[in-house]
C-alpha atoms as a PDB file:
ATOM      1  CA  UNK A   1      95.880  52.358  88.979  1.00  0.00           C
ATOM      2  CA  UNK A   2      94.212  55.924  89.494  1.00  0.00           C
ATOM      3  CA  UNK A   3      91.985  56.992  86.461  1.00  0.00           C
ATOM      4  CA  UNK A   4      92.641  60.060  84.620  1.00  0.00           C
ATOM      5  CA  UNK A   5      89.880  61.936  86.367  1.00  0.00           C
ATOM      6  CA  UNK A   6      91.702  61.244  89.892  1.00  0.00           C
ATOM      7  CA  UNK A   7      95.010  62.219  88.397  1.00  0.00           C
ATOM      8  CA  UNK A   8      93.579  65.509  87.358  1.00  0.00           C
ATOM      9  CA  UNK A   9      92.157  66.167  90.773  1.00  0.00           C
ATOM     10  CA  UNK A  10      95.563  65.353  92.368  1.00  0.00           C
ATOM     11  CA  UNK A  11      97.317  67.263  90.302  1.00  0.00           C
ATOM     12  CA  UNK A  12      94.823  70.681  91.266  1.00  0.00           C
ATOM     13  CA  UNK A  13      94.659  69.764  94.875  1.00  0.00           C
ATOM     14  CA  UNK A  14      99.073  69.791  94.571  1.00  0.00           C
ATOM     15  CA  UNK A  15      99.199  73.258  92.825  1.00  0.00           C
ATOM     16  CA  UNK A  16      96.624  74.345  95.688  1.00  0.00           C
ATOM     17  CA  UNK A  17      98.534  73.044  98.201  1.00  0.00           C
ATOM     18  CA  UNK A  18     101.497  74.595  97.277  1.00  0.00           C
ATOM     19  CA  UNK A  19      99.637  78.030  96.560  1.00  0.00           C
ATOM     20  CA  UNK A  20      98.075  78.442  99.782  1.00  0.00           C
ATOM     21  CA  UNK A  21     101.532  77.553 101.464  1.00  0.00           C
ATOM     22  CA  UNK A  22     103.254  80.908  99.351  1.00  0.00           C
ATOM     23  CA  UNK A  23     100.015  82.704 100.034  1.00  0.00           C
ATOM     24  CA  UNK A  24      99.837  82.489 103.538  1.00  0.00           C
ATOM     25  CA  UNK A  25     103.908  82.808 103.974  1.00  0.00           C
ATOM     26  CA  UNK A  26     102.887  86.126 102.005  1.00  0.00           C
ATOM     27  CA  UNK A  27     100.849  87.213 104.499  1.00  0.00           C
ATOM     28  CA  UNK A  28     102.875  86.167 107.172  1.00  0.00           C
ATOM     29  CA  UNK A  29     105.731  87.961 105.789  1.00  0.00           C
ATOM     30  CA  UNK A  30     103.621  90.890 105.243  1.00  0.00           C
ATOM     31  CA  UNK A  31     102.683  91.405 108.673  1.00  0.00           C
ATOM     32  CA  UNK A  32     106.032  91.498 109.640  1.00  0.00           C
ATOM     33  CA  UNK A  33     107.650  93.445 107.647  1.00  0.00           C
ATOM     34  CA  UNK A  34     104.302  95.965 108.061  1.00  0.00           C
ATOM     35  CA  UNK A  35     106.902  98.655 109.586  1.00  0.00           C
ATOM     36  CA  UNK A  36     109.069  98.638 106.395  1.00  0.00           C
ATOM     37  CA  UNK A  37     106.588  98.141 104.162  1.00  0.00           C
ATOM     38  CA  UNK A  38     105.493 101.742 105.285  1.00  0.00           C
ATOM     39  CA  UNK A  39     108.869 103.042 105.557  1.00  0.00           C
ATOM     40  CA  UNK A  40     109.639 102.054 102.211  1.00  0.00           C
ATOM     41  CA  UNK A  41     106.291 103.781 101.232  1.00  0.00           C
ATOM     42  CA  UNK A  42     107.547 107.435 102.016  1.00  0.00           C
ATOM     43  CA  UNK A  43     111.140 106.534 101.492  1.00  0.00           C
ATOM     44  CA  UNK A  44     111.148 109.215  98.445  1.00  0.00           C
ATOM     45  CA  UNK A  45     109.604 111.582 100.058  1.00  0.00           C
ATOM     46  CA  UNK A  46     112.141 111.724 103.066  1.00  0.00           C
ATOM     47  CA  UNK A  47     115.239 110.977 101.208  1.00  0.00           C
ATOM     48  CA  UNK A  48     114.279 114.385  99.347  1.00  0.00           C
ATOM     49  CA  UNK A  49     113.646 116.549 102.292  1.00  0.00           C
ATOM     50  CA  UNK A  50     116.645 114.930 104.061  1.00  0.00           C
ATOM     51  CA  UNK A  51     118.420 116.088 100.619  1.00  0.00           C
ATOM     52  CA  UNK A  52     116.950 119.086 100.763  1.00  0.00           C
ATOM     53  CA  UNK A  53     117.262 119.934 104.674  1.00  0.00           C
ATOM     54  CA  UNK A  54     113.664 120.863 104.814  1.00  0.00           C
ATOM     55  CA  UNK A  55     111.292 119.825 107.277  1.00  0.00           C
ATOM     56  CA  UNK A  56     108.668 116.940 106.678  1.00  0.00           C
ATOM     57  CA  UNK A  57     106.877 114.420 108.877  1.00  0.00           C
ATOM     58  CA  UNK A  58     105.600 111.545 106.399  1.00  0.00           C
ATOM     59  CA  UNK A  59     104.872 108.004 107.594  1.00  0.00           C
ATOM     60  CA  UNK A  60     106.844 106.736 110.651  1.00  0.00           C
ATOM     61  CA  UNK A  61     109.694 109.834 109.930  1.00  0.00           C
ATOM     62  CA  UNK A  62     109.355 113.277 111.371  1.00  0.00           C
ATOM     63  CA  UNK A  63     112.377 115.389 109.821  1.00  0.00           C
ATOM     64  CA  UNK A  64     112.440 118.915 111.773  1.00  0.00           C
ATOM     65  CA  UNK A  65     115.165 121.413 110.039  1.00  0.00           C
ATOM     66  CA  UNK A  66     115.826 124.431 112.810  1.00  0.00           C
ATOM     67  CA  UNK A  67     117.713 127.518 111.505  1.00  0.00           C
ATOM     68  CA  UNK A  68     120.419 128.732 113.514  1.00  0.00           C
ATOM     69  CA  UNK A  69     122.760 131.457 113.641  1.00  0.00           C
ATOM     70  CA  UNK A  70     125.717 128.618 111.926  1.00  0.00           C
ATOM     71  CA  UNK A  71     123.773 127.067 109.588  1.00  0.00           C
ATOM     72  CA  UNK A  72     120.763 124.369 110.552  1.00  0.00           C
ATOM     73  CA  UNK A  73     120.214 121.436 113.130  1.00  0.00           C
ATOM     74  CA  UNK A  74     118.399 118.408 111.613  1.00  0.00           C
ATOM     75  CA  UNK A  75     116.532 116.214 114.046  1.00  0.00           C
ATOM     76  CA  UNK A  76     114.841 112.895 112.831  1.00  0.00           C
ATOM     77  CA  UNK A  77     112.113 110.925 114.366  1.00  0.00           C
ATOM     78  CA  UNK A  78     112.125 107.337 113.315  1.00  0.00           C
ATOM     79  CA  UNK A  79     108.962 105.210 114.850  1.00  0.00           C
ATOM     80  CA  UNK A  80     109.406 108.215 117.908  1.00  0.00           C
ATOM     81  CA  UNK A  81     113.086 107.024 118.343  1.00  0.00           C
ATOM     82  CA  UNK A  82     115.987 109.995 117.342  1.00  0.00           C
ATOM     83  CA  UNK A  83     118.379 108.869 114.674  1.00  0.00           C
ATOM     84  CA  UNK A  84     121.235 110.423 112.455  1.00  0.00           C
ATOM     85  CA  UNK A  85     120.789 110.844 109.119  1.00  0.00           C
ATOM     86  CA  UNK A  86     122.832 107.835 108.470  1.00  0.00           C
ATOM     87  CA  UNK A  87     120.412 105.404 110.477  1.00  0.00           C
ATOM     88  CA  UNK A  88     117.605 106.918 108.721  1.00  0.00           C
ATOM     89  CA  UNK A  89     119.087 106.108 105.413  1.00  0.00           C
ATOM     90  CA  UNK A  90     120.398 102.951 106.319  1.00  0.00           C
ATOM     91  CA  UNK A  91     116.512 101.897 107.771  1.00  0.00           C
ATOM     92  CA  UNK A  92     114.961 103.143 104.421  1.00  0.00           C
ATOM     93  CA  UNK A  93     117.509 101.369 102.403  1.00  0.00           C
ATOM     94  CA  UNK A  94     116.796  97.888 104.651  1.00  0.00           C
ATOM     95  CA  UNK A  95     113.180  98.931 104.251  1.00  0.00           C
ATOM     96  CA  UNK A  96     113.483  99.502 100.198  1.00  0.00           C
ATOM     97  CA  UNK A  97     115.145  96.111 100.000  1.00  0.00           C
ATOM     98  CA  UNK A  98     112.970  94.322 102.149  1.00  0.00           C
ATOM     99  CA  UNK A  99     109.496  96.005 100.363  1.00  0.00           C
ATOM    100  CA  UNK A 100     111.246  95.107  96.804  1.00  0.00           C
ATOM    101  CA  UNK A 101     111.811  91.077  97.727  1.00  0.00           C
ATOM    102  CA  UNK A 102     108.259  91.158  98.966  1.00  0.00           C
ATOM    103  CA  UNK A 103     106.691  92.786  95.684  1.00  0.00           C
ATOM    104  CA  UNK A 104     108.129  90.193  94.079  1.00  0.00           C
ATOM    105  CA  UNK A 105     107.919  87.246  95.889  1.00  0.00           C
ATOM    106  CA  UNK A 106     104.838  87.413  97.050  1.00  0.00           C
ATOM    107  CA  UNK A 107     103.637  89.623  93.854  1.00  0.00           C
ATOM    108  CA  UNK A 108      99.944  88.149  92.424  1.00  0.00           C
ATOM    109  CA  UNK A 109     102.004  86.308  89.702  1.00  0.00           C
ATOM    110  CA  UNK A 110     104.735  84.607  92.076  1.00  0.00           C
ATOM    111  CA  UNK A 111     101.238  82.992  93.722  1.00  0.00           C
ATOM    112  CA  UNK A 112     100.092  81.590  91.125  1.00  0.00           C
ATOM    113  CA  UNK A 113     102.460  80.091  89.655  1.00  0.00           C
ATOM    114  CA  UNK A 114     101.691  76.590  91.351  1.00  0.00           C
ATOM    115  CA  UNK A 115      98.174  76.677  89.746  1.00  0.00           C
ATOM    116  CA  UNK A 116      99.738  76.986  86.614  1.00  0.00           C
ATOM    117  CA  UNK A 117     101.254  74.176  86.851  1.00  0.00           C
ATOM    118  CA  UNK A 118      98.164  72.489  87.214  1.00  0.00           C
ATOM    119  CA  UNK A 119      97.201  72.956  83.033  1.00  0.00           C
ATOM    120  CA  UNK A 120      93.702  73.210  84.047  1.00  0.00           C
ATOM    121  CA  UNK A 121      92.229  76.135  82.818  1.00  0.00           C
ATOM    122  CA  UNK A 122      89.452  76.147  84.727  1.00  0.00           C
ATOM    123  CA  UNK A 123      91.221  75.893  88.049  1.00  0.00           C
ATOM    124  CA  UNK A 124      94.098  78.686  87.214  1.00  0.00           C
ATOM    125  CA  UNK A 125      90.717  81.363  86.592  1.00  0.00           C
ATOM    126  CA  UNK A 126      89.153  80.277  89.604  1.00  0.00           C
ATOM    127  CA  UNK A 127      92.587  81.007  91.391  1.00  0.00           C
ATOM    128  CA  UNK A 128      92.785  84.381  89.462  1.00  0.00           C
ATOM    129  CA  UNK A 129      89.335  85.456  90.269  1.00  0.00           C
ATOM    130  CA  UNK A 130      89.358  84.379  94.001  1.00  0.00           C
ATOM    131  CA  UNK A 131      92.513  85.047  95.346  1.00  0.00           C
ATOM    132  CA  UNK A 132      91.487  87.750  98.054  1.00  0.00           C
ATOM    133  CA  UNK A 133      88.909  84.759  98.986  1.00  0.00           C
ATOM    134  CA  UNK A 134      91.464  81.862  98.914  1.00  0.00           C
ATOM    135  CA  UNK A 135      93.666  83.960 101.438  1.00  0.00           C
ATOM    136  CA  UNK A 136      91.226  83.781 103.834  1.00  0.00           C
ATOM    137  CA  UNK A 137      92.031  79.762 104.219  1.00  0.00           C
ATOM    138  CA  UNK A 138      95.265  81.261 106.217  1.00  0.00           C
ATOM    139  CA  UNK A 139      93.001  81.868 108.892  1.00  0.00           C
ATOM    140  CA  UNK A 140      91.516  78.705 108.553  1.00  0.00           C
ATOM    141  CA  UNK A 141      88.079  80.060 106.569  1.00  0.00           C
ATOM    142  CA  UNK A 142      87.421  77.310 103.758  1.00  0.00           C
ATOM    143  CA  UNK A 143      85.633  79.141 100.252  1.00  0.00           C
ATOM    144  CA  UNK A 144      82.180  77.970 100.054  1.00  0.00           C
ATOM    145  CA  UNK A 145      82.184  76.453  96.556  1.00  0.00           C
ATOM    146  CA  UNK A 146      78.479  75.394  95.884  1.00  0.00           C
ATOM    147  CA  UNK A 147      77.361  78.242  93.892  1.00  0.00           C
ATOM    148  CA  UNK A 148      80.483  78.466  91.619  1.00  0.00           C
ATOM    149  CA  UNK A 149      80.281  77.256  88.110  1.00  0.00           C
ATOM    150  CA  UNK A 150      82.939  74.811  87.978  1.00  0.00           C
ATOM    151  CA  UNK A 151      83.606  71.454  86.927  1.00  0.00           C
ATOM    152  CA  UNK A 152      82.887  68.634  89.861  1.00  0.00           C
ATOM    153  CA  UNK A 153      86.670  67.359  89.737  1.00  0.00           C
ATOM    154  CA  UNK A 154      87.895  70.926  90.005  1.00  0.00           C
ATOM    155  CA  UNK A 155      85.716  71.629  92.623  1.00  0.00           C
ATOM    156  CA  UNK A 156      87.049  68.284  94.336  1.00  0.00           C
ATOM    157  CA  UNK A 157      90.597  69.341  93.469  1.00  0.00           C
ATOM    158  CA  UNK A 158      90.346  72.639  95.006  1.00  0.00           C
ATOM    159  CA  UNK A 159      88.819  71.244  97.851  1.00  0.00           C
ATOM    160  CA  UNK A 160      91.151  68.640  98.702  1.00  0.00           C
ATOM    161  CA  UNK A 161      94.134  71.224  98.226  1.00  0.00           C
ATOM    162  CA  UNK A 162      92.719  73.293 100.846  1.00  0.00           C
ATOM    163  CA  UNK A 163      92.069  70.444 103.423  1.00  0.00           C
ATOM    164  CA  UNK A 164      95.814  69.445 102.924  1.00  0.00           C
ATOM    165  CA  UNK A 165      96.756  72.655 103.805  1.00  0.00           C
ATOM    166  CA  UNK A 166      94.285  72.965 106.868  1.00  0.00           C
ATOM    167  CA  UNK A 167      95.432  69.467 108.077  1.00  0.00           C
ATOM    168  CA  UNK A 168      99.299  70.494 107.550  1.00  0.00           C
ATOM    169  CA  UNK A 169      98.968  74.086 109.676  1.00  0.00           C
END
């Protein structure tokens, strides 16, 4: 029968677990959806020149408006690849979509919502505080917790939901 001690440090090394899984999907996720993460970026910016048929070269778009005796020609440079107008609007809705879902996926809150879980409070600031830290255990870099001020079971707990991770990858 586990003691209440090893139930607590289960139940930290579980919400761990589970946040480094989302946190590393994150920045899986981020990587590769890098190219419409910047498209959505500038996606104002060129839906208002494109709106306004006036030249502008922001992020991965280059918009050049030529003046001709008829009215204008529009050419658009997507990633160095021509596109209509339609493409490019289509790609920065995709992009928009794709950037939103991420945000909030994958936003600080949607991380750590496993720790929460946890009820330790103790645990959920050390999560809070060390996030940018903890997301280095996606490359396989384990947080060096000796000099942190924290209880020995949530050290333990921590701990153990990192090597479950490591072991799982």
């Amino acid at each position: 029968m586990p003691t209440p001690l090893e139930i607590a440090i289960e139940a930290i090394a579980e919400s761990y677990y589970s946040m480094l899984v989302r946190l590393c999907e994150c920045e899986r996720l981020r990587r590769e959806y890098a190219r419409d993460l910047e498209l959505a970026s500038v996606a104002d910016i060129v839906i208002k020149a494109l709106a306004e048929e006036r030249s502008v070269e922001a992020g991965p778009v280059k918009i050049e408006v030529r003046r001709r005796l008829l009215g204008k020609s529009v050419r658009i440079l997507l990633w160095d690849n021509e596109a209509t107008p339609d493409e490019l609007l289509t790609k920065v809705s995709q992009a928009r979509s794709r950037a939103a879902w991420l945000q909030s996926d994958c936003s600080d809150q949607a991380l750590l919502e496993p720790v929460y879980s946890s009820n330790d409070r103790e645990a959920i600031e050390y999560a809070v505080g060390h996030l940018g830290e903890l997301s280095k255990v996606c490359e396989g870099t384990v947080p060096r917790l000796d000099s942190v001020n924290l209880q020995d079971y949530v050290k333990q707990g921590i701990l153990r939901g990192i090597e479950q991770f490591l072991k799982g990858r």
